[in-house]
C-alpha atoms as a PDB file:
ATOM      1  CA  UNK A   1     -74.600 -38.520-211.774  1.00  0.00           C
ATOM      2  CA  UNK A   2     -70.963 -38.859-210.886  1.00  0.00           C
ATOM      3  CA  UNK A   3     -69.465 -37.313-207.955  1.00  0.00           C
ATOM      4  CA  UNK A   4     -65.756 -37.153-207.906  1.00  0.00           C
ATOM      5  CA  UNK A   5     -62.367 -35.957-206.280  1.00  0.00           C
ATOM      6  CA  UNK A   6     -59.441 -35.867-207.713  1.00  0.00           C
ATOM      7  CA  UNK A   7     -55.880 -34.553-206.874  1.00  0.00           C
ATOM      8  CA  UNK A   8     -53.668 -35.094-209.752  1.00  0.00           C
ATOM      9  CA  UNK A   9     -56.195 -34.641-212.444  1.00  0.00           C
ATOM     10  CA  UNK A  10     -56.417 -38.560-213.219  1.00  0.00           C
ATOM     11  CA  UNK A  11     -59.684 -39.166-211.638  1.00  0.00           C
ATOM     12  CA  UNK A  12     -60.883 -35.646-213.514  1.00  0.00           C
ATOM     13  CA  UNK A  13     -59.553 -36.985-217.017  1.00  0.00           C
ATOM     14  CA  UNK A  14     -61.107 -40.776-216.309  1.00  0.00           C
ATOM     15  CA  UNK A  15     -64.667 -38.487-215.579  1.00  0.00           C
ATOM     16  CA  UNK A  16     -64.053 -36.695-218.747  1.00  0.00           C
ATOM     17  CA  UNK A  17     -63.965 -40.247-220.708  1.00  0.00           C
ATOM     18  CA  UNK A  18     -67.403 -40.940-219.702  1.00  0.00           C
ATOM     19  CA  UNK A  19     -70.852 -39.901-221.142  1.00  0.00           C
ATOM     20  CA  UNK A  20     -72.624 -38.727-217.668  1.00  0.00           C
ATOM     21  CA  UNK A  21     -73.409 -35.524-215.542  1.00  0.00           C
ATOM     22  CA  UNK A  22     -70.660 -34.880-212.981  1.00  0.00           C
ATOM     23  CA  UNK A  23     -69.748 -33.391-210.098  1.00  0.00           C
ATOM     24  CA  UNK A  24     -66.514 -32.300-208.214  1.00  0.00           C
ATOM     25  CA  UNK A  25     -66.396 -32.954-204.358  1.00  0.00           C
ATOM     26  CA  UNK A  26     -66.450 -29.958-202.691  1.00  0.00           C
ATOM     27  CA  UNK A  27     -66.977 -28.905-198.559  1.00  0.00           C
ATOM     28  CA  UNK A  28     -70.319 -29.417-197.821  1.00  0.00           C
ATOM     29  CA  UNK A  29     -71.637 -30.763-200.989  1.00  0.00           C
ATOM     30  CA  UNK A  30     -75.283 -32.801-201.127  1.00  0.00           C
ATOM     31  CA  UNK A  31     -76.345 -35.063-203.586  1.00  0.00           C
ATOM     32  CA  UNK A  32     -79.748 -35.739-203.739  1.00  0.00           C
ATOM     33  CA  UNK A  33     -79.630 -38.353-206.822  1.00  0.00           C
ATOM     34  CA  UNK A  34     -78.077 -41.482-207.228  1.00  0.00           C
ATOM     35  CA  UNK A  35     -74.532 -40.915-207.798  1.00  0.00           C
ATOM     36  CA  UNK A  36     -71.249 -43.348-208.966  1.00  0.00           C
ATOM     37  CA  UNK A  37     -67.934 -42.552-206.687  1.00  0.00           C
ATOM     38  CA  UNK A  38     -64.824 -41.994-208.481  1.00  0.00           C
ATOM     39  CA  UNK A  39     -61.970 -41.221-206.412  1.00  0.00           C
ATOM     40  CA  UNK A  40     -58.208 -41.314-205.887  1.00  0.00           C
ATOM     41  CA  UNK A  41     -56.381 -42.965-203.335  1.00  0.00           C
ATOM     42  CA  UNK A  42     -54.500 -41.169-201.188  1.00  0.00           C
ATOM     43  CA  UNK A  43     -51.398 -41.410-198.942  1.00  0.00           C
ATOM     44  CA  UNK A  44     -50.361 -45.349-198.173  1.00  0.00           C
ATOM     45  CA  UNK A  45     -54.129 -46.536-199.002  1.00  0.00           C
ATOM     46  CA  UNK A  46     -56.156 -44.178-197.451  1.00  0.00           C
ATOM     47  CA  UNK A  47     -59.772 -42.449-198.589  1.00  0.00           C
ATOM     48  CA  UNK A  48     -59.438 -38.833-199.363  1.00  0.00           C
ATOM     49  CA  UNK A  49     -60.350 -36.645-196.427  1.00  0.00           C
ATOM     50  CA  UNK A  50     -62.423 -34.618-198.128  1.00  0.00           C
ATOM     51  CA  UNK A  51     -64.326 -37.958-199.953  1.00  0.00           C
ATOM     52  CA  UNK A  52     -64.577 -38.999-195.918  1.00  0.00           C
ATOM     53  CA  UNK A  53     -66.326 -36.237-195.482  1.00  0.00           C
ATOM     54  CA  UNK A  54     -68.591 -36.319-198.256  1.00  0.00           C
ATOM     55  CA  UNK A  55     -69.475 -39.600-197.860  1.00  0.00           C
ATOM     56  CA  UNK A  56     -70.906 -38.656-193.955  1.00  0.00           C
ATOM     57  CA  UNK A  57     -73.906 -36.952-195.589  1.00  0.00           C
ATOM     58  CA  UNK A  58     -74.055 -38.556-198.811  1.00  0.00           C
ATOM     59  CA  UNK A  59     -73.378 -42.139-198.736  1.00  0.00           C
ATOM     60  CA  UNK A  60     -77.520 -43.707-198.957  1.00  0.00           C
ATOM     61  CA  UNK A  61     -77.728 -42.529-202.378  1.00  0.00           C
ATOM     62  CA  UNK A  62     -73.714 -43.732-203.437  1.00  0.00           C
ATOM     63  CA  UNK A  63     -74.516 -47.076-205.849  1.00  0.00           C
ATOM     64  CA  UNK A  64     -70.772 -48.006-206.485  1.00  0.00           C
ATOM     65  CA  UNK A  65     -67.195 -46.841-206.463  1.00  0.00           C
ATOM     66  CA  UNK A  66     -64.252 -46.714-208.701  1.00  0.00           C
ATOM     67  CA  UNK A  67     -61.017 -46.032-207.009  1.00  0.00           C
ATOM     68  CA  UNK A  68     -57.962 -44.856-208.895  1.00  0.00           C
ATOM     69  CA  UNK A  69     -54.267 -45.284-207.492  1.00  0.00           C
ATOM     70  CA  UNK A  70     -50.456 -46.874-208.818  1.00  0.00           C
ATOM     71  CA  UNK A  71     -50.074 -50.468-208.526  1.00  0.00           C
ATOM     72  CA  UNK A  72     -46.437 -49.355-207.259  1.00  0.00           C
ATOM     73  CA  UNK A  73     -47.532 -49.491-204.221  1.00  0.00           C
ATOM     74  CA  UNK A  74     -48.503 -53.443-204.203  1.00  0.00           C
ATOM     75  CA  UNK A  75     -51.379 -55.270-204.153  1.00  0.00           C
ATOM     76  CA  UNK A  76     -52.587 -54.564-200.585  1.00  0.00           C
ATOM     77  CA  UNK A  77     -52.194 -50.856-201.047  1.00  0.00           C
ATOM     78  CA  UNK A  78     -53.373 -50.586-204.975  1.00  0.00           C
ATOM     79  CA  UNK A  79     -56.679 -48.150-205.119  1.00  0.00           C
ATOM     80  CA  UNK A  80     -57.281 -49.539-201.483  1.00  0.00           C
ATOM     81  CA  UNK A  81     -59.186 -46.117-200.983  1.00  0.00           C
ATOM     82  CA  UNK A  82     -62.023 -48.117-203.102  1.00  0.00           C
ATOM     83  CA  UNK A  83     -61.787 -51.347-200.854  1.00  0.00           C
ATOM     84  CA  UNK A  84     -61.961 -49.251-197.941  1.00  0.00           C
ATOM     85  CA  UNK A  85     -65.398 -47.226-199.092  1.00  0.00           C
ATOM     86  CA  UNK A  86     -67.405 -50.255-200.563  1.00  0.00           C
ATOM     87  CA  UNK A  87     -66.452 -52.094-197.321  1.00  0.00           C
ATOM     88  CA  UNK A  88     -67.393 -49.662-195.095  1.00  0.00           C
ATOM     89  CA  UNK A  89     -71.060 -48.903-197.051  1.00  0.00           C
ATOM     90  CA  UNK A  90     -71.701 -51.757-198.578  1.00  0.00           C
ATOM     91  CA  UNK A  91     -71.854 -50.996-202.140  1.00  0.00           C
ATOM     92  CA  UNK A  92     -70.111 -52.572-205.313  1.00  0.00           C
ATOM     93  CA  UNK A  93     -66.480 -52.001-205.997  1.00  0.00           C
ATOM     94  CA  UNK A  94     -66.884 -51.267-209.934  1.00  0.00           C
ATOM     95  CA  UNK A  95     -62.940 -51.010-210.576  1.00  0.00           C
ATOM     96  CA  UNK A  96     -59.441 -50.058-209.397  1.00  0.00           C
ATOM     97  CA  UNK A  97     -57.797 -48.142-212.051  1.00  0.00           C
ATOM     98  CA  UNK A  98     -54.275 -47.828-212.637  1.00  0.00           C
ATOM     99  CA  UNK A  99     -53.589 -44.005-213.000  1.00  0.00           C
ATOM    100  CA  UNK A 100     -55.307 -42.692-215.668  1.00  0.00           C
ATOM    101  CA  UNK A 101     -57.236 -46.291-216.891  1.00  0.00           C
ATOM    102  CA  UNK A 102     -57.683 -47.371-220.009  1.00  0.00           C
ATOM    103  CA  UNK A 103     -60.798 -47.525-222.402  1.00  0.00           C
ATOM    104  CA  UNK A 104     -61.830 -51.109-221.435  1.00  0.00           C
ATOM    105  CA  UNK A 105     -61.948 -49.540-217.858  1.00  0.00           C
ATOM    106  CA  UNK A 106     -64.004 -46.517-218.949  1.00  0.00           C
ATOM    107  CA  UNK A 107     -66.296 -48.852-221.300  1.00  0.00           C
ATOM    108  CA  UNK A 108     -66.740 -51.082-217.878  1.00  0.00           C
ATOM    109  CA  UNK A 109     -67.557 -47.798-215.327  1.00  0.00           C
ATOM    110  CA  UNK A 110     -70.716 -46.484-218.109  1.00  0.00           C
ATOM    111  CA  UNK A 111     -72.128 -49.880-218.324  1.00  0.00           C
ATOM    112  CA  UNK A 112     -72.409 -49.852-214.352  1.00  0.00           C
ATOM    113  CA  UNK A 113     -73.464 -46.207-214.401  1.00  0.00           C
ATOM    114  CA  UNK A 114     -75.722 -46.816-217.451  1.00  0.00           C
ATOM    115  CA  UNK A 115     -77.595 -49.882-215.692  1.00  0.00           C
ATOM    116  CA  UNK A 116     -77.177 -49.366-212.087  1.00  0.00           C
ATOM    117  CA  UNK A 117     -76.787 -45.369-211.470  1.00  0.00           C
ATOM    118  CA  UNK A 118     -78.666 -43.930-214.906  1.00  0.00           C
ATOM    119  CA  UNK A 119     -81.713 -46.073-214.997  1.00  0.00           C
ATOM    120  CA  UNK A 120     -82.536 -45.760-211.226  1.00  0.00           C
ATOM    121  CA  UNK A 121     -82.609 -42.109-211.660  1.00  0.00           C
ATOM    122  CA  UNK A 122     -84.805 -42.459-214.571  1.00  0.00           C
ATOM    123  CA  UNK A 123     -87.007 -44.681-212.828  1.00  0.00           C
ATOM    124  CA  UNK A 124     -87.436 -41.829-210.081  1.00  0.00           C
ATOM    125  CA  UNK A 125     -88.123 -38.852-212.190  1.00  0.00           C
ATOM    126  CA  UNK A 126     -90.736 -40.709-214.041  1.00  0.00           C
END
């Protein structure tokens, strides 16, 4: 699964590039499957509020994240919302995305999900 916010509809039209179940963050969503993080970044570098938020009850089962933002903004500031999240839970950083992406980024995000989100779910349900 793929759990996801997005503001400006990037992060929504990267999701809809990509062959997987998701899901839109909303208050007080749980996740009780292993899920890939795609978010925006917001303000000077920060992590959504409302991904904050989500992530307080739902980060053990969160196996990567993929951070979008505008490389306008520098290097220290460029999808830092996805620097900031796999720092503070330990998990991968699969990619910073400029806006929107491109295909080799959206051909990189389902080989992690396919091999490192998919399977482990499959593994489960079995």
């Amino acid at each position: 699964m793929i759990a996801y916010a997005s503001r400006t509809g990037n992060v929504r039209y990267i999701v809809s590039k990509l062959q997987a179940q998701a899901i839109e963050i909303t208050e007080n969503l749980i996740i009780d499957k292993p899920y890939l993080l795609i978010t925006y970044t917001d303000k000077l570098g920060e992590v959504p509020t409302r991904v904050s938020q989500f992530l307080e009850t739902n980060s053990q089962l969160c196996r990567g994240v993929v951070a979008s933002g505008n490389s306008n903004f520098g290097n220290n500031l460029f999808a830092a919302a996805g620097d900031k999240i796999a720092m503070a839970y330990q998990i991968p950083l699969v990619r910073k995305l400029e806006l929107r992406g491109f295909q080799a980024d959206y051909e990189a995000i389902q080989q992690f999900y396919e091999t490192r989100v998919k399977d482990e779910y499959l593994l489960k349900v079995k």
